[in-house]
PDB file of N, CA and C in Angstrom:
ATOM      1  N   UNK A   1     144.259   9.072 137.871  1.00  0.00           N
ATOM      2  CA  UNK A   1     144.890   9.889 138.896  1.00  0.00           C
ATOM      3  C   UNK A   1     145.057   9.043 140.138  1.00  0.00           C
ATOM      4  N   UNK A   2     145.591   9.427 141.129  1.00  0.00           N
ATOM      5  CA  UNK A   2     146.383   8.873 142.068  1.00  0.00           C
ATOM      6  C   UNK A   2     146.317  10.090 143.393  1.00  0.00           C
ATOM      7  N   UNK A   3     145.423   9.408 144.729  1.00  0.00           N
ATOM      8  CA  UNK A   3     145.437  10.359 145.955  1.00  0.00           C
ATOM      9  C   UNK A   3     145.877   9.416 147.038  1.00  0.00           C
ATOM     10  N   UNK A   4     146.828   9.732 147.689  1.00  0.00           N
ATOM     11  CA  UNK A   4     147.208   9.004 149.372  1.00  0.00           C
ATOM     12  C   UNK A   4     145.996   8.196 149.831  1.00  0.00           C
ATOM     13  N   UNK A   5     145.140   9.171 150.118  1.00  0.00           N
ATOM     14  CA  UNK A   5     143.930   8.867 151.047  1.00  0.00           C
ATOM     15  C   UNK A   5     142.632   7.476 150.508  1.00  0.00           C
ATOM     16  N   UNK A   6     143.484   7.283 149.185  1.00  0.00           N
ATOM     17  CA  UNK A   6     142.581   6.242 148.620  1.00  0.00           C
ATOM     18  C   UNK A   6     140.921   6.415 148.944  1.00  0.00           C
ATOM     19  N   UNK A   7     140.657   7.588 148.777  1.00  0.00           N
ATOM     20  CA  UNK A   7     139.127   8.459 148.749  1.00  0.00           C
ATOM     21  C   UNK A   7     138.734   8.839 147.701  1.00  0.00           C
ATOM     22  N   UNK A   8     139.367   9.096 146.826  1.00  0.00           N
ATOM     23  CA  UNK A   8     139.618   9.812 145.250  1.00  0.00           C
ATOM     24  C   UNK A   8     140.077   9.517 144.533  1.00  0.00           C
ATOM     25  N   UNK A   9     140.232   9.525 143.168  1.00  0.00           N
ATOM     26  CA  UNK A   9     141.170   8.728 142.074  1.00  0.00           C
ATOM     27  C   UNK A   9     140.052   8.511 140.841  1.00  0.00           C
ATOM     28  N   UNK A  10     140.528   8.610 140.065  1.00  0.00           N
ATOM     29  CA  UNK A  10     139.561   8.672 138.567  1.00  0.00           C
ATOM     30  C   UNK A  10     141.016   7.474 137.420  1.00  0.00           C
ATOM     31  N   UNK A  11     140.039   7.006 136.701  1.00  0.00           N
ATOM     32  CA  UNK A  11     141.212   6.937 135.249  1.00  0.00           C
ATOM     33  C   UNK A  11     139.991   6.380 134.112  1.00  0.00           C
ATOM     34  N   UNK A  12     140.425   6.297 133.428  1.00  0.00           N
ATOM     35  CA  UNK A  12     140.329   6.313 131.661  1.00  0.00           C
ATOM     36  C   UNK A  12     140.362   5.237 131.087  1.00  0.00           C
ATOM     37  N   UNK A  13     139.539   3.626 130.672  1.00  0.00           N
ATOM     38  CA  UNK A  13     140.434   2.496 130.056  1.00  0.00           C
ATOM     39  C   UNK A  13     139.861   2.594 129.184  1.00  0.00           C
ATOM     40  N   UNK A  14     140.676   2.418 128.042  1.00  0.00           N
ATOM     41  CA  UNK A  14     140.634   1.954 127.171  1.00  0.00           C
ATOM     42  C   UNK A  14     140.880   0.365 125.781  1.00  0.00           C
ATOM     43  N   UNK A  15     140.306   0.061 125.409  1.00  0.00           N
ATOM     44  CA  UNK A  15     140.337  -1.663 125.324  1.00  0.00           C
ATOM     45  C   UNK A  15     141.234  -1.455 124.156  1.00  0.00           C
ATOM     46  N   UNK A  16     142.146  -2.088 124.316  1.00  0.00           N
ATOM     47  CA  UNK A  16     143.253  -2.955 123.342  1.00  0.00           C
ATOM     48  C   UNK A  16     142.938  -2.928 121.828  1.00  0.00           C
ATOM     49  N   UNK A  17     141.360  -3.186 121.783  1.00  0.00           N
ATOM     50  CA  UNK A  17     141.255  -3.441 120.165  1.00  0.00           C
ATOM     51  C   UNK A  17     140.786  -2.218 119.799  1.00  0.00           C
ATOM     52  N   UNK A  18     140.999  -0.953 119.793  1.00  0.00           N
ATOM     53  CA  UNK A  18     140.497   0.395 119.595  1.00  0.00           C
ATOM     54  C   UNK A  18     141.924   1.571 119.642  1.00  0.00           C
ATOM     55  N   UNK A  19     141.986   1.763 118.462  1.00  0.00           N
ATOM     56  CA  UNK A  19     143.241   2.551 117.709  1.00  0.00           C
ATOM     57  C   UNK A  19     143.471   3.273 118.408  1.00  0.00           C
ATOM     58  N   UNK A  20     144.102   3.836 119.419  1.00  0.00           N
ATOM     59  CA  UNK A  20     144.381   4.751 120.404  1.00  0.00           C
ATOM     60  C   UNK A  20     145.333   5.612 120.431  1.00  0.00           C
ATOM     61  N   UNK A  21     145.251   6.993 120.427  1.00  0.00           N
ATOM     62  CA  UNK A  21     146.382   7.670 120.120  1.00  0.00           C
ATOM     63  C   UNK A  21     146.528   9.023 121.037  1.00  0.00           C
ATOM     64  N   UNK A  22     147.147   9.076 122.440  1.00  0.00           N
ATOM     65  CA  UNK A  22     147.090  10.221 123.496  1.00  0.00           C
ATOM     66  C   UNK A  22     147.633  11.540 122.820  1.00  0.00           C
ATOM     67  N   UNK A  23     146.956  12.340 123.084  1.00  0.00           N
ATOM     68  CA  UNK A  23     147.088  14.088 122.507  1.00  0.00           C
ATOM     69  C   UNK A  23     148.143  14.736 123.931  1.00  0.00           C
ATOM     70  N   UNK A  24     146.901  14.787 124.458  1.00  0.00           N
ATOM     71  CA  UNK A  24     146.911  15.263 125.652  1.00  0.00           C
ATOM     72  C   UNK A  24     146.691  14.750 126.972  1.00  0.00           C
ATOM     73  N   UNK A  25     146.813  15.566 128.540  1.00  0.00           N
ATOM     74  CA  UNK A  25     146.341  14.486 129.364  1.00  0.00           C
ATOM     75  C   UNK A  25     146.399  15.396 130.422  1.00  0.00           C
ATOM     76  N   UNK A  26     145.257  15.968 130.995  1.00  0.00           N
ATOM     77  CA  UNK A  26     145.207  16.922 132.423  1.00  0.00           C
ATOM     78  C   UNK A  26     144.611  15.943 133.321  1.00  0.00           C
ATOM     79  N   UNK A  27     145.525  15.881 134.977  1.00  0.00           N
ATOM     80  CA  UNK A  27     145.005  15.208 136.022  1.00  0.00           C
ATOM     81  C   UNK A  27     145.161  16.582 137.125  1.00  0.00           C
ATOM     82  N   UNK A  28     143.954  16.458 137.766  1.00  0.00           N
ATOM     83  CA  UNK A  28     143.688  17.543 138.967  1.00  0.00           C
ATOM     84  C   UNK A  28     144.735  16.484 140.009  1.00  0.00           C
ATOM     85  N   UNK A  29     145.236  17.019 140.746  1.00  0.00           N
ATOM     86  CA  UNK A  29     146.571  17.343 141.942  1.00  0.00           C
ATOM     87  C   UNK A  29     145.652  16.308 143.130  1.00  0.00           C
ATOM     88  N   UNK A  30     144.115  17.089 142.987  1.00  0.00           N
ATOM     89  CA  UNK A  30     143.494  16.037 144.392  1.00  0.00           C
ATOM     90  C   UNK A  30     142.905  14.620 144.033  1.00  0.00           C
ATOM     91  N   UNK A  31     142.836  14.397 142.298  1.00  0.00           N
ATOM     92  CA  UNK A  31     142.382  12.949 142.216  1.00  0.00           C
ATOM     93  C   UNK A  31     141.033  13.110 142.089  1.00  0.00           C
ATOM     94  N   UNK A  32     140.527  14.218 141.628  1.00  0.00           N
ATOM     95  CA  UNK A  32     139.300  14.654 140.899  1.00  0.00           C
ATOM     96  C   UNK A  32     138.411  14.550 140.186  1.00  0.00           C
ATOM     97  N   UNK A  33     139.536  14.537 138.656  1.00  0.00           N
ATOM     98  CA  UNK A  33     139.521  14.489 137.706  1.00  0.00           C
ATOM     99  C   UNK A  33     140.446  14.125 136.546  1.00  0.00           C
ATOM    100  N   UNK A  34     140.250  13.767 135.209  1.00  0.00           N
ATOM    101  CA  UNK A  34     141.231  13.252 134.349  1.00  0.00           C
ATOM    102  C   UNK A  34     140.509  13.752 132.898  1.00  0.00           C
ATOM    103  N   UNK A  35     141.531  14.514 132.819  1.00  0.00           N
ATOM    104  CA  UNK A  35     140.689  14.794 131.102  1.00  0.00           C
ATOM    105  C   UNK A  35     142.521  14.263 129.982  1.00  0.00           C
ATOM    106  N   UNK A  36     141.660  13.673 128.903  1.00  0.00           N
ATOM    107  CA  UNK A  36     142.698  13.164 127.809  1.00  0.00           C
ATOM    108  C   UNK A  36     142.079  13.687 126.506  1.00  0.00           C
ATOM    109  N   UNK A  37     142.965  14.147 125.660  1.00  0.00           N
ATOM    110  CA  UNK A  37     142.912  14.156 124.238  1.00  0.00           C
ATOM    111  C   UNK A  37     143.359  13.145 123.855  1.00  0.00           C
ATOM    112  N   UNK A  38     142.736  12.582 122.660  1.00  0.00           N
ATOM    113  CA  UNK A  38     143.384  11.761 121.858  1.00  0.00           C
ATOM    114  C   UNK A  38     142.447  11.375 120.771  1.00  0.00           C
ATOM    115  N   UNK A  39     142.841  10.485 119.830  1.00  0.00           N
ATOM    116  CA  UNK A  39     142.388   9.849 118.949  1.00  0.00           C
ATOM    117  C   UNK A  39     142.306   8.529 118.974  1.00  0.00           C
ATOM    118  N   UNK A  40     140.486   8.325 118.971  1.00  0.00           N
ATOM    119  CA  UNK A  40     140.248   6.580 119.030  1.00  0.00           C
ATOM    120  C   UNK A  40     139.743   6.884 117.522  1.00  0.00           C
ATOM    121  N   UNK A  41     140.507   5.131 116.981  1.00  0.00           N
ATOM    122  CA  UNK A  41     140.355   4.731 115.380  1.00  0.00           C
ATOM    123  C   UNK A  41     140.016   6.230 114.733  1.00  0.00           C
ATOM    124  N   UNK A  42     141.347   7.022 114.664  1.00  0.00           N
ATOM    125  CA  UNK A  42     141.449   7.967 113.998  1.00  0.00           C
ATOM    126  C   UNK A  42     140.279   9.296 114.305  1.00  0.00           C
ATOM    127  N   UNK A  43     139.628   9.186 115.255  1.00  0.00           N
ATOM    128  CA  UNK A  43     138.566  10.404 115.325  1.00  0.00           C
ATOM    129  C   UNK A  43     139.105  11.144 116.517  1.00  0.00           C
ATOM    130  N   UNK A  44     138.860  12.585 116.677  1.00  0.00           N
ATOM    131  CA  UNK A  44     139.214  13.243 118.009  1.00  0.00           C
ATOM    132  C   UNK A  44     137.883  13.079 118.865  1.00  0.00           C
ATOM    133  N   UNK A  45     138.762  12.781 120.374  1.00  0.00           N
ATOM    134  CA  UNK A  45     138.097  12.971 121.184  1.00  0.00           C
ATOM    135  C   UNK A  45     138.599  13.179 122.395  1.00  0.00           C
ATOM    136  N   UNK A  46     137.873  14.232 123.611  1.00  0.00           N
ATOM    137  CA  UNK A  46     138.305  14.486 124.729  1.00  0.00           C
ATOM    138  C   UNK A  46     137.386  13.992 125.526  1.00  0.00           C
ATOM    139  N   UNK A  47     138.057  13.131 126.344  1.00  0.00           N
ATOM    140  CA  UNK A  47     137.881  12.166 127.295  1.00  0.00           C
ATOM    141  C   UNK A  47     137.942  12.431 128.441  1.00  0.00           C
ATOM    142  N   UNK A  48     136.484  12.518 129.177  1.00  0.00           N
ATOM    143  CA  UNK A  48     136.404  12.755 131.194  1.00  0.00           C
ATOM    144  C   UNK A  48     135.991  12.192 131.946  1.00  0.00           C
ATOM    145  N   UNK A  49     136.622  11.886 133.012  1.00  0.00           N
ATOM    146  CA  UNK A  49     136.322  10.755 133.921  1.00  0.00           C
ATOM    147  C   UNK A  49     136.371  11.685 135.213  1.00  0.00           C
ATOM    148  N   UNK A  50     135.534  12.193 135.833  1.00  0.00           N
ATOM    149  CA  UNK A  50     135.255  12.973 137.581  1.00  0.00           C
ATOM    150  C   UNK A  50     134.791  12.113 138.286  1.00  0.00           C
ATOM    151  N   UNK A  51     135.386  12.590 139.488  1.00  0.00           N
ATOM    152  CA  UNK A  51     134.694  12.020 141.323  1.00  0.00           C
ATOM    153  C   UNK A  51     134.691  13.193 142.034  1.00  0.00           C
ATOM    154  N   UNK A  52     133.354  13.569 142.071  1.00  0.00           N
ATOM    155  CA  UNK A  52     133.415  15.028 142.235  1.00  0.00           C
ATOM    156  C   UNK A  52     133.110  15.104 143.824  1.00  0.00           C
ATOM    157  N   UNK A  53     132.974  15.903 144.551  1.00  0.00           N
ATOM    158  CA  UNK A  53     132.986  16.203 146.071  1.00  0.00           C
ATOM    159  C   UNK A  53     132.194  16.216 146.318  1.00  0.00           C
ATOM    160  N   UNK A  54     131.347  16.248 148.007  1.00  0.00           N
ATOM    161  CA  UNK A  54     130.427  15.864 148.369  1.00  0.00           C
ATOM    162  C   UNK A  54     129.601  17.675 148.547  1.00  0.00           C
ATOM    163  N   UNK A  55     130.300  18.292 148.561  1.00  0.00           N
ATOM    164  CA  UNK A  55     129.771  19.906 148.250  1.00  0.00           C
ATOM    165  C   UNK A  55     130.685  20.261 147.741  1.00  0.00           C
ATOM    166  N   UNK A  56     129.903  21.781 147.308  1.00  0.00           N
ATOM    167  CA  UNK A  56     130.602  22.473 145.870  1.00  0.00           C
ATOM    168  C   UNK A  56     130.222  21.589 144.555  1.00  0.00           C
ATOM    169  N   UNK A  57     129.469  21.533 144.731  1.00  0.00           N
ATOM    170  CA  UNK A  57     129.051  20.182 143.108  1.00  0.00           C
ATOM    171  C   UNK A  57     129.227  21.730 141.970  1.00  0.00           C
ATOM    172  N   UNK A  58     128.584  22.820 142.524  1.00  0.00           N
ATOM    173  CA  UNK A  58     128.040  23.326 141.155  1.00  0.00           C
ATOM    174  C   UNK A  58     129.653  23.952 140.713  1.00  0.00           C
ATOM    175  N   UNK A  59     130.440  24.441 141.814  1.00  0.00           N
ATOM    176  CA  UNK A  59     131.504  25.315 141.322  1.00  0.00           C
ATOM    177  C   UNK A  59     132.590  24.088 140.871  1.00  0.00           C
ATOM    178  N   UNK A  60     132.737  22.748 141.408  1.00  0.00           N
ATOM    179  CA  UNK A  60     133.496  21.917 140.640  1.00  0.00           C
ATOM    180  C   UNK A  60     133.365  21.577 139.269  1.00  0.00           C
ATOM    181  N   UNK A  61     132.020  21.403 139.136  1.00  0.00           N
ATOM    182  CA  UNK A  61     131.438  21.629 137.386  1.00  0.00           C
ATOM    183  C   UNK A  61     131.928  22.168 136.800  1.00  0.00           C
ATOM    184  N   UNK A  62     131.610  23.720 137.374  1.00  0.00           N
ATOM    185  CA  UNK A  62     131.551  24.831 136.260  1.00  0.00           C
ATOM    186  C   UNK A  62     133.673  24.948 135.814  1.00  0.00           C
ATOM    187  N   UNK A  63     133.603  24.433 137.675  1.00  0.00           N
ATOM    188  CA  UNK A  63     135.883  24.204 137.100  1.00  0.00           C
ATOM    189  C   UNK A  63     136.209  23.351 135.494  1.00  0.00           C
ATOM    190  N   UNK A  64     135.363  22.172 136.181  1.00  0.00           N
ATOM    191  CA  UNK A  64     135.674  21.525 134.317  1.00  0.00           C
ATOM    192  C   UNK A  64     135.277  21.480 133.530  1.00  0.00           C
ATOM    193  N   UNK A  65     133.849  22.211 132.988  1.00  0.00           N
ATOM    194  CA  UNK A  65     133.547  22.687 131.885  1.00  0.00           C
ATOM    195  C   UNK A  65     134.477  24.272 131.464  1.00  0.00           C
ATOM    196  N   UNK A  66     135.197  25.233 132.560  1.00  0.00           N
ATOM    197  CA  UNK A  66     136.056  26.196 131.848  1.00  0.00           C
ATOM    198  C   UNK A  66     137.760  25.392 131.592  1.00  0.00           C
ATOM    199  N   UNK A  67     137.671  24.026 131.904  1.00  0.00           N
ATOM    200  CA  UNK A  67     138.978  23.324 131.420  1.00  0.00           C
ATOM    201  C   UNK A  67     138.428  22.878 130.248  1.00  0.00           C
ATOM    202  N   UNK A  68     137.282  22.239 130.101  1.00  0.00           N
ATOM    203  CA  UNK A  68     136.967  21.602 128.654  1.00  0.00           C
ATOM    204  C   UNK A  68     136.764  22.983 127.530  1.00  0.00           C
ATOM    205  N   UNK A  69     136.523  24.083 127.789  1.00  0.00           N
ATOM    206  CA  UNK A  69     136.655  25.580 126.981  1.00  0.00           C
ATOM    207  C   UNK A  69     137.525  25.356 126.405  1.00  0.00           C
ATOM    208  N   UNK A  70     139.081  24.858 126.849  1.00  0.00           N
ATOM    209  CA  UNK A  70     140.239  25.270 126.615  1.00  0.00           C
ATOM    210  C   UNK A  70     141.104  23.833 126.119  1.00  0.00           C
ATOM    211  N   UNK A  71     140.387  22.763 126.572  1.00  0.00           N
ATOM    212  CA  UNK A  71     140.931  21.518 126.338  1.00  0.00           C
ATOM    213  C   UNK A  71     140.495  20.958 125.337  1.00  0.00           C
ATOM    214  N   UNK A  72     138.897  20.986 124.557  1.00  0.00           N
ATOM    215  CA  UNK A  72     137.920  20.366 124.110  1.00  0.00           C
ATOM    216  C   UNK A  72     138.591  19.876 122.568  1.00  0.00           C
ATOM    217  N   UNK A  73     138.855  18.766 122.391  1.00  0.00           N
ATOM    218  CA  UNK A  73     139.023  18.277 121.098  1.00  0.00           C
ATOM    219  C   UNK A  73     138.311  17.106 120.498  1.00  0.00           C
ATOM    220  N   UNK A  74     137.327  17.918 119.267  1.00  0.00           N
ATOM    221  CA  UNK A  74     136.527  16.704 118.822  1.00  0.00           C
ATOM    222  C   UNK A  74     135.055  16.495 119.716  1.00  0.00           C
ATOM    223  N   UNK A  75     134.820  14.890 119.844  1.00  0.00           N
ATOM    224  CA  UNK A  75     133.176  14.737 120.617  1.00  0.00           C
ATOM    225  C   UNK A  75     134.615  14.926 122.064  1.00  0.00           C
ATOM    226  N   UNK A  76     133.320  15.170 122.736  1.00  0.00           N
ATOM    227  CA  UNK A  76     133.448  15.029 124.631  1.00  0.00           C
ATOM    228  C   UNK A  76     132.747  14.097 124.839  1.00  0.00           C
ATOM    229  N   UNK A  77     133.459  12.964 125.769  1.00  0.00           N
ATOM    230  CA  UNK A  77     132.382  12.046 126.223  1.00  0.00           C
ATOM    231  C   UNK A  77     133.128  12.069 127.787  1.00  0.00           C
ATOM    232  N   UNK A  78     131.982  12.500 128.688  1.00  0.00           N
ATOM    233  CA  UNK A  78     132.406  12.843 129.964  1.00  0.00           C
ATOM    234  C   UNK A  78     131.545  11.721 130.950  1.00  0.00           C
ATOM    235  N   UNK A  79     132.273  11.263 132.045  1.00  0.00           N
ATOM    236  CA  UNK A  79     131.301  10.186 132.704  1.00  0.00           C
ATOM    237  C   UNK A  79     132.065  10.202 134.582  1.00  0.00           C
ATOM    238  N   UNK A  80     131.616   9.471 135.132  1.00  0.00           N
ATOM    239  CA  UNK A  80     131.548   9.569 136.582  1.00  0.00           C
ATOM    240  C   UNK A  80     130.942   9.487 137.474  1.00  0.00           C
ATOM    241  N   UNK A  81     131.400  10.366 138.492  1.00  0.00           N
ATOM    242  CA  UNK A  81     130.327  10.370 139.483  1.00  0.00           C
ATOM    243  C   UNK A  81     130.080  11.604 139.725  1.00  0.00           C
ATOM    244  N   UNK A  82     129.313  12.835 139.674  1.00  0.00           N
ATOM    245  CA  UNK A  82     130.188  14.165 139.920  1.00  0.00           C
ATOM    246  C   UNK A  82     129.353  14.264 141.284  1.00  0.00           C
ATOM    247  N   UNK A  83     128.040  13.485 142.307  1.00  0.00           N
ATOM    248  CA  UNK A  83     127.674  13.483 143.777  1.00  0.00           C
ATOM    249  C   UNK A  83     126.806  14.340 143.441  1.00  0.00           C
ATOM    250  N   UNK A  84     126.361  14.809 142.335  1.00  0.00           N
ATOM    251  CA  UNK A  84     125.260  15.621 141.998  1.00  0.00           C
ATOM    252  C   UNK A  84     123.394  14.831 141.720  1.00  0.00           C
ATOM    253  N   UNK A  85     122.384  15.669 142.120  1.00  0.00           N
ATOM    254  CA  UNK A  85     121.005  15.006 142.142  1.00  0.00           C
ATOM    255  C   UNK A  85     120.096  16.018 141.284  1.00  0.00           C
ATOM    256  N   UNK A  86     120.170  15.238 140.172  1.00  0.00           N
ATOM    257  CA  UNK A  86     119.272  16.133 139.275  1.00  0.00           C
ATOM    258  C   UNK A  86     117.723  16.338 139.555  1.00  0.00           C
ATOM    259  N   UNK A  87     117.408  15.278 139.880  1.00  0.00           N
ATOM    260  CA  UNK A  87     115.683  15.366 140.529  1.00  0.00           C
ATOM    261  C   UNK A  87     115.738  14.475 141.634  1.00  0.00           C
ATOM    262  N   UNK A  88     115.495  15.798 142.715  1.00  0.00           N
ATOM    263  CA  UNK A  88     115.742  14.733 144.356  1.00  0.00           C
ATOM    264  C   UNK A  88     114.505  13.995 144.772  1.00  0.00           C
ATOM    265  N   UNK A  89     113.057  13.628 143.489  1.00  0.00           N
ATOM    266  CA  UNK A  89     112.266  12.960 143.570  1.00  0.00           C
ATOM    267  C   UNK A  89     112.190  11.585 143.174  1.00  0.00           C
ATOM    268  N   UNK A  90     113.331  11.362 141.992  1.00  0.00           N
ATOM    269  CA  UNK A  90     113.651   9.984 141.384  1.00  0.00           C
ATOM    270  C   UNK A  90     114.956   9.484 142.557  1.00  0.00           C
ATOM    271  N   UNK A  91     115.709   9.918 143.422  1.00  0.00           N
ATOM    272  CA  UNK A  91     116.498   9.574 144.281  1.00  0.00           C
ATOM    273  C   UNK A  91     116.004   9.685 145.829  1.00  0.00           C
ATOM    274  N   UNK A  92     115.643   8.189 146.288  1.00  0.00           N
ATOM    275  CA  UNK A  92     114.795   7.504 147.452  1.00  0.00           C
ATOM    276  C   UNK A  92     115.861   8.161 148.879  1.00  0.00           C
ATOM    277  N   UNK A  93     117.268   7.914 148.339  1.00  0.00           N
ATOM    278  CA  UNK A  93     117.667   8.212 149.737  1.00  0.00           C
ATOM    279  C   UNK A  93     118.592   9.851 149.511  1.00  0.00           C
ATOM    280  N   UNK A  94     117.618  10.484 148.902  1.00  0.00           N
ATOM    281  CA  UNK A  94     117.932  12.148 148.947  1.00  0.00           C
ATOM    282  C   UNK A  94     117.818  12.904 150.422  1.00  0.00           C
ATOM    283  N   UNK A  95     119.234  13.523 150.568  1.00  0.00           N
ATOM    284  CA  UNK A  95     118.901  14.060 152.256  1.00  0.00           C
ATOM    285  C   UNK A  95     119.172  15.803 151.495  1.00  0.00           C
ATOM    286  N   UNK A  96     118.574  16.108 152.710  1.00  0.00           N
ATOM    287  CA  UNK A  96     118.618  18.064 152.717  1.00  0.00           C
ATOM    288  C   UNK A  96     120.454  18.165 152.436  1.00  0.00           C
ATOM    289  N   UNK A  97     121.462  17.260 153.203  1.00  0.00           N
ATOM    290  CA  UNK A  97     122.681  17.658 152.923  1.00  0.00           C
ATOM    291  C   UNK A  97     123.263  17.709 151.830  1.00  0.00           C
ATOM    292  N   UNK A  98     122.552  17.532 150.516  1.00  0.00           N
ATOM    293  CA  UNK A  98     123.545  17.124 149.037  1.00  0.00           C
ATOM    294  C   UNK A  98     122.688  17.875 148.083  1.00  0.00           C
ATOM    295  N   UNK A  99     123.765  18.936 147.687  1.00  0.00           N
ATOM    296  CA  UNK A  99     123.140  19.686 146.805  1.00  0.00           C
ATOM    297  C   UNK A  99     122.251  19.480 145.903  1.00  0.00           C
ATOM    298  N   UNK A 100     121.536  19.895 145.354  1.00  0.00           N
ATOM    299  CA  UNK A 100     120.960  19.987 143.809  1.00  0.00           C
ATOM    300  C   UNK A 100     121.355  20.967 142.881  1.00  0.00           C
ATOM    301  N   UNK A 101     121.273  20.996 141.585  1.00  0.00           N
ATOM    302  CA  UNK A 101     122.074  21.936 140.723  1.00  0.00           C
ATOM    303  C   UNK A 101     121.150  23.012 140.554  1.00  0.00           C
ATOM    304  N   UNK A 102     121.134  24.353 139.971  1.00  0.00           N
ATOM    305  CA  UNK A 102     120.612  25.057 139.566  1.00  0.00           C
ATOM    306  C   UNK A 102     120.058  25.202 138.078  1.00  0.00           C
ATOM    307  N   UNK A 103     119.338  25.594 137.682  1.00  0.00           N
ATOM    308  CA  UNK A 103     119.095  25.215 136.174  1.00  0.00           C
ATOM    309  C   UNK A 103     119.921  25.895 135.452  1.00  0.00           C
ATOM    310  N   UNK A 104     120.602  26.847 135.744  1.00  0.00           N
ATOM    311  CA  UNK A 104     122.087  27.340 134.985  1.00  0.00           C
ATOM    312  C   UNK A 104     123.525  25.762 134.693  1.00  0.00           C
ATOM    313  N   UNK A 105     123.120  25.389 136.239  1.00  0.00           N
ATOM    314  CA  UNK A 105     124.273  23.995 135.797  1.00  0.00           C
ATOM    315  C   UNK A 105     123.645  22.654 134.754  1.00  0.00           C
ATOM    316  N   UNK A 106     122.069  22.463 135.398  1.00  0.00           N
ATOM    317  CA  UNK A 106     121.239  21.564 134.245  1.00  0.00           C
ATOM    318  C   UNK A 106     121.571  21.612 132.891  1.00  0.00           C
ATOM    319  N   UNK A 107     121.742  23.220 132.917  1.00  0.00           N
ATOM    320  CA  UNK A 107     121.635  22.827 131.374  1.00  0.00           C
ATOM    321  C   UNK A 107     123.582  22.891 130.864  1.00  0.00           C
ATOM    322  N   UNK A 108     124.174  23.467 131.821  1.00  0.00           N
ATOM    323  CA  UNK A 108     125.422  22.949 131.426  1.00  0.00           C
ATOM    324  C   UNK A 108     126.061  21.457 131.244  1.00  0.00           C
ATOM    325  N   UNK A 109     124.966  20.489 132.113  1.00  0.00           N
ATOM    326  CA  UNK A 109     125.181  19.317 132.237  1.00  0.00           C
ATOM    327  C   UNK A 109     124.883  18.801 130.981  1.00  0.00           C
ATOM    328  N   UNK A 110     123.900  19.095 130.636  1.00  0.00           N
ATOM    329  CA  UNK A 110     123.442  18.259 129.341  1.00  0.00           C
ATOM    330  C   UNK A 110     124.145  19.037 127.791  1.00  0.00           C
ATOM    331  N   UNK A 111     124.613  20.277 128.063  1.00  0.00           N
ATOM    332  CA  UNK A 111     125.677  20.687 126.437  1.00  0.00           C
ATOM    333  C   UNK A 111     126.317  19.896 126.101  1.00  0.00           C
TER     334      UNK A 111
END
């Protein structure tokens, strides 16, 4: 994806020697997110790449897990950054300003 502000922007590579075949291909408008269908060496898979915001972590989530509801083909292999702190005890420079998830999103994280 692609934003003016060069703040945001996600994409997808994929290496040359790996059978590649695009299905599908949703990009969020603000440079969010990038989800692809397709087929690597013949298997399905839907492909996510987020840069998620510095608040709202939990309701941006829950946005692309009800796109992957509707998108999901094959394994999901989802990766990024989504600005989220799963245990604000293993992260040294954790401030009061950055959310933590709820254990409703925990465990959406890890499905």
């Amino acid at each position: 994806t692609h934003f003016a502000k060069k703040k945001r922007g996600v994409s997808i590579l994929i290496s040359k020697d790996v059978a590649f075949k695009l299905i599908n291909k949703h990009a969020d408008k603000l440079g969010r997110f990038l989800i692809i269908q397709c087929y690597l060496n013949n298997a399905p898979y839907t492909l996510v790449n987020v840069y998620g915001p510095h608040t709202n972590q939990v309701a941006f989530l829950a946005k692309i897990f009800q796109k992957l509801d509707k998108w999901r083909l094959g394994e999901v292999i989802m990766g990024g950054d989504t600005n989220f702190l799963l245990d604000t005890q293993l992260d040294a420079l954790a401030t009061a300003t950055i959310a933590t998830p709820t254990e409703l999103s925990r465990e959406t994280m890890v499905r």
